[in-house]
C-alpha atoms as a PDB file:
ATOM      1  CA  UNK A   1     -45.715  27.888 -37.671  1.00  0.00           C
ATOM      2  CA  UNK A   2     -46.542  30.081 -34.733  1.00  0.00           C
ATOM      3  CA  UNK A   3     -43.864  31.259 -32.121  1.00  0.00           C
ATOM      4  CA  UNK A   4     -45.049  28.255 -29.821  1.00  0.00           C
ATOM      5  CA  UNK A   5     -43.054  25.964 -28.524  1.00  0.00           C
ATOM      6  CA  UNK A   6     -43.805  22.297 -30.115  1.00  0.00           C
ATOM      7  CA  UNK A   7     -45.402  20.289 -27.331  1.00  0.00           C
ATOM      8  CA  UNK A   8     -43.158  17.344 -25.384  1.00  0.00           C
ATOM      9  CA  UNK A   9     -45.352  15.111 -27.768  1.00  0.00           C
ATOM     10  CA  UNK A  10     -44.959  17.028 -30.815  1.00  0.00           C
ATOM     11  CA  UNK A  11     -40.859  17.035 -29.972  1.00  0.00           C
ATOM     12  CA  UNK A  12     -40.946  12.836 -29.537  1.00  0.00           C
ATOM     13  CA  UNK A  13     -42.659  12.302 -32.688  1.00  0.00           C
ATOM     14  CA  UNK A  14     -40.434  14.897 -34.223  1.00  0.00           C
ATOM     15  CA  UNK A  15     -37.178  12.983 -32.820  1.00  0.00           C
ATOM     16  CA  UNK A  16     -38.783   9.700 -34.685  1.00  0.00           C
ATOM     17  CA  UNK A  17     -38.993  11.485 -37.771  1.00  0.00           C
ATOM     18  CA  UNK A  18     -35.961  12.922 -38.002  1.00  0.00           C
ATOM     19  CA  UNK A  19     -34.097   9.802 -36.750  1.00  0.00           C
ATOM     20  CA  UNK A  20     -35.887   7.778 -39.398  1.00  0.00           C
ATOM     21  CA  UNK A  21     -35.111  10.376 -41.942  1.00  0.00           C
ATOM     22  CA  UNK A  22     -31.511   9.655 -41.284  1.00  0.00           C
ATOM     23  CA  UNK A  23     -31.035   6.086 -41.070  1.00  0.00           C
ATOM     24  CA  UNK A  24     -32.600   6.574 -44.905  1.00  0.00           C
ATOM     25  CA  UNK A  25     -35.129   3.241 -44.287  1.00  0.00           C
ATOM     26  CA  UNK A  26     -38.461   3.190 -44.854  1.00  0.00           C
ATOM     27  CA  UNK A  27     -41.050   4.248 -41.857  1.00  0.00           C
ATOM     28  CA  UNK A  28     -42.570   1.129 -42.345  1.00  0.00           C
ATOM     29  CA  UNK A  29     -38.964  -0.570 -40.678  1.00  0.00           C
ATOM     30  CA  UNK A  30     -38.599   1.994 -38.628  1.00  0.00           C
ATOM     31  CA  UNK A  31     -41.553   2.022 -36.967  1.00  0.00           C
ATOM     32  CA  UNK A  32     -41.371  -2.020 -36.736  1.00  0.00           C
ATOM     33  CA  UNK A  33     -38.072  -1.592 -34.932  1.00  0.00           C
ATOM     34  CA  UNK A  34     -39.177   0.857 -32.494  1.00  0.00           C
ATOM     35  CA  UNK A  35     -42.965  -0.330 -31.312  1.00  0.00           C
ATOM     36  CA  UNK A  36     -44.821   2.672 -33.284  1.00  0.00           C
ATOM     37  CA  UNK A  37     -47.874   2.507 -34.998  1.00  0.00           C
ATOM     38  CA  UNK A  38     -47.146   2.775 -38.606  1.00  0.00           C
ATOM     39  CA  UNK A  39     -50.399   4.795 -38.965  1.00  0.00           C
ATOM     40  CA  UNK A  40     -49.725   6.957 -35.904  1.00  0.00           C
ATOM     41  CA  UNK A  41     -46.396   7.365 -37.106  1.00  0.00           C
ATOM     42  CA  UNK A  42     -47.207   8.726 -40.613  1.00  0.00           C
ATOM     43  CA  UNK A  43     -50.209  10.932 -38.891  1.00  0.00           C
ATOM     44  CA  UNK A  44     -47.843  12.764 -36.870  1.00  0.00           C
ATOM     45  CA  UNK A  45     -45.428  13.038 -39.798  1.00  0.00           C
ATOM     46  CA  UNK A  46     -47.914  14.883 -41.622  1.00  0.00           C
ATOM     47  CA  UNK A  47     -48.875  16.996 -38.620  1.00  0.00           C
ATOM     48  CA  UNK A  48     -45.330  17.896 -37.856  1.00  0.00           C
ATOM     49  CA  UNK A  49     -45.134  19.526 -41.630  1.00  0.00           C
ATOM     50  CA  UNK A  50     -47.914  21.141 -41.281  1.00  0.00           C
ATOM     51  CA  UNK A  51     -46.957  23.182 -38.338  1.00  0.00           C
ATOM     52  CA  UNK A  52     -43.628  23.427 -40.236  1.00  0.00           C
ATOM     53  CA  UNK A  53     -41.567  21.293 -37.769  1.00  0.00           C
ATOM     54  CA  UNK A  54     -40.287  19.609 -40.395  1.00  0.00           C
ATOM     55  CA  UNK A  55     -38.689  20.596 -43.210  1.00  0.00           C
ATOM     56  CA  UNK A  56     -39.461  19.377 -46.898  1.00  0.00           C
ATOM     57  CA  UNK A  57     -36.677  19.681 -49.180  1.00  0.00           C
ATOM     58  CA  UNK A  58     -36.661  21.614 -52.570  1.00  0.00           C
ATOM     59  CA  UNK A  59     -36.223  18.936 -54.679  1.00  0.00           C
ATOM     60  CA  UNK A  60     -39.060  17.108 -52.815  1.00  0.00           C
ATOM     61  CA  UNK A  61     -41.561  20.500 -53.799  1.00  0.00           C
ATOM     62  CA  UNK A  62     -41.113  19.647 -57.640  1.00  0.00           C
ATOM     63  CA  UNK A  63     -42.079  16.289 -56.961  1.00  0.00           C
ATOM     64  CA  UNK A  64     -44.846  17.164 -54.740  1.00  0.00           C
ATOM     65  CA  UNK A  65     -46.119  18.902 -58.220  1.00  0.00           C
ATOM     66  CA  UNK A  66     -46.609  15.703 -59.941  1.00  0.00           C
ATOM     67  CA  UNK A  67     -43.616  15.894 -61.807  1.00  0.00           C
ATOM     68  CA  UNK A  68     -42.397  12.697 -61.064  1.00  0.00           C
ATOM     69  CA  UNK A  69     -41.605  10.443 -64.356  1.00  0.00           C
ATOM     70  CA  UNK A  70     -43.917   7.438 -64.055  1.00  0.00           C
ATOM     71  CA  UNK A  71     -45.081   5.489 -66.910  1.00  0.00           C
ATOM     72  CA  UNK A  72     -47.505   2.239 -65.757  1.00  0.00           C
ATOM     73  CA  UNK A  73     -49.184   0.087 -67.495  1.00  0.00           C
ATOM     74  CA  UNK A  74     -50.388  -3.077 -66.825  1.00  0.00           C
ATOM     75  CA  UNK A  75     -48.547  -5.645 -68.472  1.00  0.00           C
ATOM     76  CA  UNK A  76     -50.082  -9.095 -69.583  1.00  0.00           C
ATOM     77  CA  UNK A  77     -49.067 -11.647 -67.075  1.00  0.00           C
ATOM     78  CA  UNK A  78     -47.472 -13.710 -69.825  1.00  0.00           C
ATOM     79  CA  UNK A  79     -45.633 -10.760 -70.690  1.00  0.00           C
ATOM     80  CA  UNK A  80     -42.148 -11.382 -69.897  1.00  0.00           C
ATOM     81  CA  UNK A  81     -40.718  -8.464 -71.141  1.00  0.00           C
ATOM     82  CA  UNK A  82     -41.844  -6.725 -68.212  1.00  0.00           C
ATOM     83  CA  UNK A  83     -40.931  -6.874 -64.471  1.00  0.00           C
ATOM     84  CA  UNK A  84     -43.664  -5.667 -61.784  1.00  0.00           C
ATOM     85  CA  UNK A  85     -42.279  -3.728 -58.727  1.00  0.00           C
ATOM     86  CA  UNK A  86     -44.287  -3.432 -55.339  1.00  0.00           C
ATOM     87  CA  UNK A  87     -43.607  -1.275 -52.806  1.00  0.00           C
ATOM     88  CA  UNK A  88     -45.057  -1.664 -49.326  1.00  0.00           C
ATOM     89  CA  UNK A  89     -46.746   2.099 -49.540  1.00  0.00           C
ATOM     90  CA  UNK A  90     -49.235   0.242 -51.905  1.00  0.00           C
ATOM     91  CA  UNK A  91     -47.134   1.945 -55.046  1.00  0.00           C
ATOM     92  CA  UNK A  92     -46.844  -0.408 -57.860  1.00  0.00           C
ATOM     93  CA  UNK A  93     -44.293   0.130 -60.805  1.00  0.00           C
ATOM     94  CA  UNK A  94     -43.541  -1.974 -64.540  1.00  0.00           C
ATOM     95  CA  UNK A  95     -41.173  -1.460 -66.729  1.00  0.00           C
ATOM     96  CA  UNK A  96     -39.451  -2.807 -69.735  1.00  0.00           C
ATOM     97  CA  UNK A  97     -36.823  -5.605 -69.226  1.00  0.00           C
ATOM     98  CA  UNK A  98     -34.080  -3.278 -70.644  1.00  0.00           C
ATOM     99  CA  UNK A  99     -35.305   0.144 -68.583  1.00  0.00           C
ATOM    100  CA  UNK A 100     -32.652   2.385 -68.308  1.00  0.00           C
ATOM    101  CA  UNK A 101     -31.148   1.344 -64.856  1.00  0.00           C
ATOM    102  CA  UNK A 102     -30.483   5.280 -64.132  1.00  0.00           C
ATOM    103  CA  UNK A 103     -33.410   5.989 -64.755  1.00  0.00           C
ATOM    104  CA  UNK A 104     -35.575   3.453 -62.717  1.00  0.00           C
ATOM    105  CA  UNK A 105     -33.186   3.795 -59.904  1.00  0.00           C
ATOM    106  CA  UNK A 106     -34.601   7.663 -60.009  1.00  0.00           C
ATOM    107  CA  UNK A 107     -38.518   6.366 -60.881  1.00  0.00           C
ATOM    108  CA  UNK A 108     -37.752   4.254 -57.748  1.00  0.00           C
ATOM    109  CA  UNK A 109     -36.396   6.822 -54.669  1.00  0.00           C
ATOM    110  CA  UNK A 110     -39.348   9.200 -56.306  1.00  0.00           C
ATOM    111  CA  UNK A 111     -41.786   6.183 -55.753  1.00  0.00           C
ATOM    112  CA  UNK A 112     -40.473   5.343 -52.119  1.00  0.00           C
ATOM    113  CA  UNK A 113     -40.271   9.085 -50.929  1.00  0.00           C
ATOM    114  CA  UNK A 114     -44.057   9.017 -51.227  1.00  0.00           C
ATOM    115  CA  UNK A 115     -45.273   7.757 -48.232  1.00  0.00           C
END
């Protein structure tokens, strides 16, 4: 980012963000709870890391690689060794009855983090 001062609207969209960032729900709820435009909302979220306003985590650049463990396959809907998993950013996840809980609780933070 330049030496620029963000803008007054570039600083409320940022105090959104980071507010939503720490209450750890989704931007879907939090934008639901506060009158935003989901679409608006994620728009400026991009925006905001672009002019580096926002700050992505480390652990969120290996992801951001496509490193992130997902196996999917669609599964016979008589299948009923299977559970189906959909997440409101459109992701959709199935795994085995007896998944490791570890890791699908890791499969599904990865999963919600990209919105």
């Amino acid at each position: 980012m330049d030496d620029r001062e963000p803008t007054d609207t570039q600083r409320i969209w940022l105090t959104h963000v980071e507010a939503c960032a720490a209450g750890g729900g989704s931007m879907k709820a939090y934008a639901e709870a506060h009158g935003l435009d989901l679409q608006s909302f994620y728009l400026w979220k991009g925006r905001l890391k672009k002019l580096g306003l926002i700050a992505v985590p480390e652990e969120r650049h290996r992801h951001a690689t496509g490193i992130v463990p997902v196996a999917l396959r669609a599964a016979p809907r008589t299948d009923k060794a299977h559970t189906r998993i959909e997440l409101a950013n459109g992701i959709v996840i199935e795994v085995p009855l007896n998944a490791d809980a570890d890791a699908l609780c890791g499969l599904l933070r990865h999963a919600i983090d990209l919105r």
